[in-house]
C-alpha atoms as a PDB file:
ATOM      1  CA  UNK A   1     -48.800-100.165 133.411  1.00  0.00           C
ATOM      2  CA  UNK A   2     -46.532-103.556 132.566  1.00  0.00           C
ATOM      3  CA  UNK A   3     -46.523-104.549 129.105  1.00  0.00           C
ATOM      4  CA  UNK A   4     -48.433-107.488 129.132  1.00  0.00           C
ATOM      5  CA  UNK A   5     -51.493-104.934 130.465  1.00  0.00           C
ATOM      6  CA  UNK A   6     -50.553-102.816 127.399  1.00  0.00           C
ATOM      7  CA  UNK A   7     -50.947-105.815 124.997  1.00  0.00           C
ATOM      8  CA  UNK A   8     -53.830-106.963 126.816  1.00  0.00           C
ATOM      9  CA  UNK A   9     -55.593-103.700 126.835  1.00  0.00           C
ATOM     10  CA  UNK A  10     -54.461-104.114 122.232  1.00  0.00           C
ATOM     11  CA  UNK A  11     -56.015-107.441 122.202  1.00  0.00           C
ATOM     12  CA  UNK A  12     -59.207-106.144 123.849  1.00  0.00           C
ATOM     13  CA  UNK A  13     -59.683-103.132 121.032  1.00  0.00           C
ATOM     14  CA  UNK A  14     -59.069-105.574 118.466  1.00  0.00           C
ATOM     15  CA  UNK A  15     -61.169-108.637 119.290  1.00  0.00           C
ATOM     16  CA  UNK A  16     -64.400-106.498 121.226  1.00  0.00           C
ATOM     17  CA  UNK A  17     -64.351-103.323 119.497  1.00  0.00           C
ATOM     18  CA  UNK A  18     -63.340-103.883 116.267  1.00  0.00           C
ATOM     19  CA  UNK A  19     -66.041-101.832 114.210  1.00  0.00           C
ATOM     20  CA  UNK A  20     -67.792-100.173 117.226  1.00  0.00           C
ATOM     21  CA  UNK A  21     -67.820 -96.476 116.193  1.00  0.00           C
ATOM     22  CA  UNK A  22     -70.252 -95.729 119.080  1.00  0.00           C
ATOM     23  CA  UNK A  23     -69.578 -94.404 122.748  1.00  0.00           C
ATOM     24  CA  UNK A  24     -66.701 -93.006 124.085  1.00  0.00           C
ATOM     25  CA  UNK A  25     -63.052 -94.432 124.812  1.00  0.00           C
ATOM     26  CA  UNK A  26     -60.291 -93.143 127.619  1.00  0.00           C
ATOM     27  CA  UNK A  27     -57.140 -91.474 126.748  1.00  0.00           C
ATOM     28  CA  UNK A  28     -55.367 -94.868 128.509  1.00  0.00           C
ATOM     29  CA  UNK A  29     -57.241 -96.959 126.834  1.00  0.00           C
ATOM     30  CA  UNK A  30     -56.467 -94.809 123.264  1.00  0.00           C
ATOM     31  CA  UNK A  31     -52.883 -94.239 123.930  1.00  0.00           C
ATOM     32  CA  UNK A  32     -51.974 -97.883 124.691  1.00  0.00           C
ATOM     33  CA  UNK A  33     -53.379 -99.023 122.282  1.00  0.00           C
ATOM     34  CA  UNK A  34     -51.056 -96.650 119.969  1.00  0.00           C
ATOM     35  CA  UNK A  35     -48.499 -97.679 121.724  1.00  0.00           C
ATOM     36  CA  UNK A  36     -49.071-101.986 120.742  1.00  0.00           C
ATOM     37  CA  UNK A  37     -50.038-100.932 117.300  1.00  0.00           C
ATOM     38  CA  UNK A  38     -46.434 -99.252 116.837  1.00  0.00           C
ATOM     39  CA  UNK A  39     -44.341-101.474 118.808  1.00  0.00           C
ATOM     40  CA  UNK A  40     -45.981-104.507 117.038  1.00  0.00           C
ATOM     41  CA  UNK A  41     -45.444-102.509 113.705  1.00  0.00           C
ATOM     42  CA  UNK A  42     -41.726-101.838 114.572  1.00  0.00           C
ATOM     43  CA  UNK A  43     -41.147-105.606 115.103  1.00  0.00           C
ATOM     44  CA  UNK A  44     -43.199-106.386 111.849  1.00  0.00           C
ATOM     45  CA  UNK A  45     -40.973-104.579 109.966  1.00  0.00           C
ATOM     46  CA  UNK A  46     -37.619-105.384 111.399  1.00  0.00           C
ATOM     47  CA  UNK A  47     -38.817-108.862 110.192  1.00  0.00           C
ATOM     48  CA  UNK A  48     -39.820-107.856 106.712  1.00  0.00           C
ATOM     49  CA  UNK A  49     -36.330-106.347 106.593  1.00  0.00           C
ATOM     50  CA  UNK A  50     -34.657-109.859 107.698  1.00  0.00           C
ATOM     51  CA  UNK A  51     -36.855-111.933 105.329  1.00  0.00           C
ATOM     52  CA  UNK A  52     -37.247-109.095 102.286  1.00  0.00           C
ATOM     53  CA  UNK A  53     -41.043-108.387 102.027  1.00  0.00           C
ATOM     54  CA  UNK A  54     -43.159-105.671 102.636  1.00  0.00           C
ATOM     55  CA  UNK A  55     -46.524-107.898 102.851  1.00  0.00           C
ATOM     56  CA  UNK A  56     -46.260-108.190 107.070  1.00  0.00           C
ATOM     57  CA  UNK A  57     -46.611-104.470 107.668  1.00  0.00           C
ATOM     58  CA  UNK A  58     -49.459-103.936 104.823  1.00  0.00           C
ATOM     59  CA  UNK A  59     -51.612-107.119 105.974  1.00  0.00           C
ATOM     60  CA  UNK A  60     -51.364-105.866 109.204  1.00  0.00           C
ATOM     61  CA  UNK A  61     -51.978-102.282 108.376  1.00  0.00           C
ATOM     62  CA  UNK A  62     -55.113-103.123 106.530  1.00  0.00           C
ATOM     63  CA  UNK A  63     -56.062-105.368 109.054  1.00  0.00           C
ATOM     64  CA  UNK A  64     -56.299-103.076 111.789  1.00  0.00           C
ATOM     65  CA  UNK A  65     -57.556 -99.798 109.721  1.00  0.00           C
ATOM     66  CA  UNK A  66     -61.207-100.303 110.773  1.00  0.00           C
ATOM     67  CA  UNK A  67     -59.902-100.818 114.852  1.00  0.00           C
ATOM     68  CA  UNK A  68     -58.032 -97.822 114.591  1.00  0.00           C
ATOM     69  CA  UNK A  69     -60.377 -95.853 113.075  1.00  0.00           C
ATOM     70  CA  UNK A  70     -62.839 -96.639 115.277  1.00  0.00           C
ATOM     71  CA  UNK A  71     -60.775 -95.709 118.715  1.00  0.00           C
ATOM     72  CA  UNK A  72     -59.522 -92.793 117.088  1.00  0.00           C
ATOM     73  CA  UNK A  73     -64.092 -91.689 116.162  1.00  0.00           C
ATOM     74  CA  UNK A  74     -64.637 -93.131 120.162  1.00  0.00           C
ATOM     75  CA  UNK A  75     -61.844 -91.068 121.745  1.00  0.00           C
ATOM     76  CA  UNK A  76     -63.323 -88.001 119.631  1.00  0.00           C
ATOM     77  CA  UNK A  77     -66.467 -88.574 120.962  1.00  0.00           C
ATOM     78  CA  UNK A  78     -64.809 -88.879 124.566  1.00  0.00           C
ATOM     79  CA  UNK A  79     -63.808 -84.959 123.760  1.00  0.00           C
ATOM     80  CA  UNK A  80     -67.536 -84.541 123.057  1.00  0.00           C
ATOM     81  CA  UNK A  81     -66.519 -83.907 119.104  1.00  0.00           C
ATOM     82  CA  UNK A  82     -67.937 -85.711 115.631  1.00  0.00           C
ATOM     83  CA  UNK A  83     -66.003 -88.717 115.246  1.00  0.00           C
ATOM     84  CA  UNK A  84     -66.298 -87.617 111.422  1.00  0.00           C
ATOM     85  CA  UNK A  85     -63.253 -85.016 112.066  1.00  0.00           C
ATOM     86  CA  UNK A  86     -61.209 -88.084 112.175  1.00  0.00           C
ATOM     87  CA  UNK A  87     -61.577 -87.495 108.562  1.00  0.00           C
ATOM     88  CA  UNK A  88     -58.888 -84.306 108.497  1.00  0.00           C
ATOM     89  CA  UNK A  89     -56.110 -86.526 108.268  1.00  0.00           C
ATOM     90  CA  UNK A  90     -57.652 -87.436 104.681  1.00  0.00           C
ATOM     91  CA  UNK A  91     -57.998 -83.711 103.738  1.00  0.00           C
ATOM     92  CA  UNK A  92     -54.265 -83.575 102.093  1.00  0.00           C
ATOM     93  CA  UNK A  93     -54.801 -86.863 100.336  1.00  0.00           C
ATOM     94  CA  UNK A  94     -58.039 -85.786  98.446  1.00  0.00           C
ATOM     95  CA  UNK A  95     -55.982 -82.749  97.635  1.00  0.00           C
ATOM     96  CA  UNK A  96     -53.317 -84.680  96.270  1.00  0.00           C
ATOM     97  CA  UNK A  97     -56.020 -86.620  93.881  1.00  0.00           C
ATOM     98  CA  UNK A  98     -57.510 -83.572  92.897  1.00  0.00           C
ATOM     99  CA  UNK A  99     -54.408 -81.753  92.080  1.00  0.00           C
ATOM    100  CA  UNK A 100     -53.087 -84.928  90.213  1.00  0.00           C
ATOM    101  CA  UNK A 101     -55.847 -85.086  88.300  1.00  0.00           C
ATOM    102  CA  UNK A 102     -55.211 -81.313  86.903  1.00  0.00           C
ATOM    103  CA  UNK A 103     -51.956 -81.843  86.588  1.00  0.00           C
ATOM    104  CA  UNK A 104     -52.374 -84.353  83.865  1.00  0.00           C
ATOM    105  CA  UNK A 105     -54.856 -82.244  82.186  1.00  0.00           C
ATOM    106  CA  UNK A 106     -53.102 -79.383  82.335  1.00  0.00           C
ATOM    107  CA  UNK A 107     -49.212 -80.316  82.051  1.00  0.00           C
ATOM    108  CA  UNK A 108     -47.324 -81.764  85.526  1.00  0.00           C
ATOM    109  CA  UNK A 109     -44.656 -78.661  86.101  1.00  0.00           C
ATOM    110  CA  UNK A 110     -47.820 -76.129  87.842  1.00  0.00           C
ATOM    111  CA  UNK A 111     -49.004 -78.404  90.573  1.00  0.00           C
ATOM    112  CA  UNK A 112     -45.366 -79.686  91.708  1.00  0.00           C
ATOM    113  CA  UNK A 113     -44.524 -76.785  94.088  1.00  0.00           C
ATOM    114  CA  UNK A 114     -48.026 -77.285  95.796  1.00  0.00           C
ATOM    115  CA  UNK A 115     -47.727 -81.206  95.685  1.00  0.00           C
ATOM    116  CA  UNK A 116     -44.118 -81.213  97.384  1.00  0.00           C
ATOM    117  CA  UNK A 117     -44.876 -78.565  99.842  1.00  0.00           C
ATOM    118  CA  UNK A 118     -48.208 -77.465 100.561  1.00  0.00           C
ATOM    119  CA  UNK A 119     -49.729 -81.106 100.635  1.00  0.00           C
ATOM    120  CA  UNK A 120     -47.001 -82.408 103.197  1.00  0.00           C
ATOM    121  CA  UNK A 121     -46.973 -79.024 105.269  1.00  0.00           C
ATOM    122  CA  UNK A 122     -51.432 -79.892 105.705  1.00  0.00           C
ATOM    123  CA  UNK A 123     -50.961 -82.934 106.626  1.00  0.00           C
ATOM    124  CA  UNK A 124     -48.292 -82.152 109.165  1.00  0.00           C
ATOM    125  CA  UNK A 125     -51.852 -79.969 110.791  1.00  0.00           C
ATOM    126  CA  UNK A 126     -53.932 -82.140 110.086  1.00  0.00           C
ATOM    127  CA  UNK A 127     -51.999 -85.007 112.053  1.00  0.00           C
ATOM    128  CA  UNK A 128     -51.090 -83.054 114.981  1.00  0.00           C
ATOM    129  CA  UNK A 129     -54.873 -80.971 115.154  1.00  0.00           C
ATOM    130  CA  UNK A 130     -55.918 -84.917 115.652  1.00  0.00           C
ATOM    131  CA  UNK A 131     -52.929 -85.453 118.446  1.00  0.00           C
ATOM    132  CA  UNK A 132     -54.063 -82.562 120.131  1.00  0.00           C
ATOM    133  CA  UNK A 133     -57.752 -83.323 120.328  1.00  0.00           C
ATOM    134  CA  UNK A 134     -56.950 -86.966 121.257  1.00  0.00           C
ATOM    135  CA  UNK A 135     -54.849 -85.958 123.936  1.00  0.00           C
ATOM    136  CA  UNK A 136     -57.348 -83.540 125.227  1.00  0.00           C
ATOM    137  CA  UNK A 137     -59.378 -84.659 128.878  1.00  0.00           C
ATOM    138  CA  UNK A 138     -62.507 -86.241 128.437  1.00  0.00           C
ATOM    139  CA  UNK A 139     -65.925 -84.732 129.141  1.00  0.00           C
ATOM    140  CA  UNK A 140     -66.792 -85.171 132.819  1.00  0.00           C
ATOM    141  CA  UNK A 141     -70.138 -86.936 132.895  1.00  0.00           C
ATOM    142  CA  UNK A 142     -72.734 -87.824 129.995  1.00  0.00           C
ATOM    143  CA  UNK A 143     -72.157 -86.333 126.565  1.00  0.00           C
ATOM    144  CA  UNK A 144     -74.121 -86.573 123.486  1.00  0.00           C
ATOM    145  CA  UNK A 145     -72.272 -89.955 122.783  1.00  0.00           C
ATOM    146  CA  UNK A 146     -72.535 -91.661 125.829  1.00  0.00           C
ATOM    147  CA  UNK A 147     -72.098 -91.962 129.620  1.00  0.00           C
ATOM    148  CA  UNK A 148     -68.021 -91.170 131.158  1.00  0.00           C
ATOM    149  CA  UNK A 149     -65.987 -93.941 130.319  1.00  0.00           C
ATOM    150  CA  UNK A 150     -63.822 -93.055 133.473  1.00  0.00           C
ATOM    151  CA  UNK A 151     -66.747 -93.484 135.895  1.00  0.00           C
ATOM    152  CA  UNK A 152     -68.463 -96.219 133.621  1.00  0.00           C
ATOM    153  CA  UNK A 153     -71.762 -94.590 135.259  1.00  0.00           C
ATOM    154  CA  UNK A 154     -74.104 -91.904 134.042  1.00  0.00           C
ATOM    155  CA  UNK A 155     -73.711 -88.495 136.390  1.00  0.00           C
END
């Protein structure tokens, strides 16, 4: 695929999918879109690093959270899982609040060896149980999320 299908296929996500959490979305169609968001993100921030902000790579971070979410719940649903376990990769941050929030009750120095190693180590699984799913085939046919996205018909 050229790059200008790869930015295309972006552009689509983005401007007619941009809060659809329903149906099902290819692997392509997920890993290009990946692929834009980073390269686009590599260039924002070789940018901020000329001009000496970080506001380019958060505006467009929080501008595309909802997108990427979203592909992320469809490709799940491709697998024929929950798009809610998209949620795992938010496991280790709850974790992090949690044990933040006893470590200022109860003194900083007990929660430090579980904040600097345990917390990174989860969310190392966490990320890559989500890499594997979304690299996983989708379901051949009708699942409980919609028709085959590879077919575009019901079987």
């Amino acid at each position: 695929m050229d790059p200008s299908a790869i930015f295309e296929n972006f552009k689509r996500v983005v401007t007619e999918h941009y809060l659809d959490f329903s149906g099902r979305t290819r692997r392509s169609v997920f890993w290009y879109y990946v692929l834009a968001y980073f390269v686009i993100l590599v260039g924002l921030s070789i940018v901020q690093g000329i001009i000496g902000t970080r506001l380019l790579t958060g505006l467009y971070t929080l501008g595309l959270f909802l997108p990427t979410l979203a592909i992320g719940v469809r490709r799940l649903h491709d697998t024929n899982r929950t798009g809610w376990l998209v949620l795992i990769g938010a496991v280790p941050a709850l974790l992090f609040l949690v044990l933040s929030s006893m470590a200022l009750v109860a003194g900083a120095g007990r929660f430090m060896f579980i904040s600097a190693t345990v917390l990174p180590l989860l969310s190392l699984i966490a990320a890559g149980i989500l890499i594997y799913w979304y690299a996983q085939p989708g379901t051949v046919g009708d699942n409980a999320y919609g028709p085959d996205p590879k077919t575009g018909t019901s079987v």
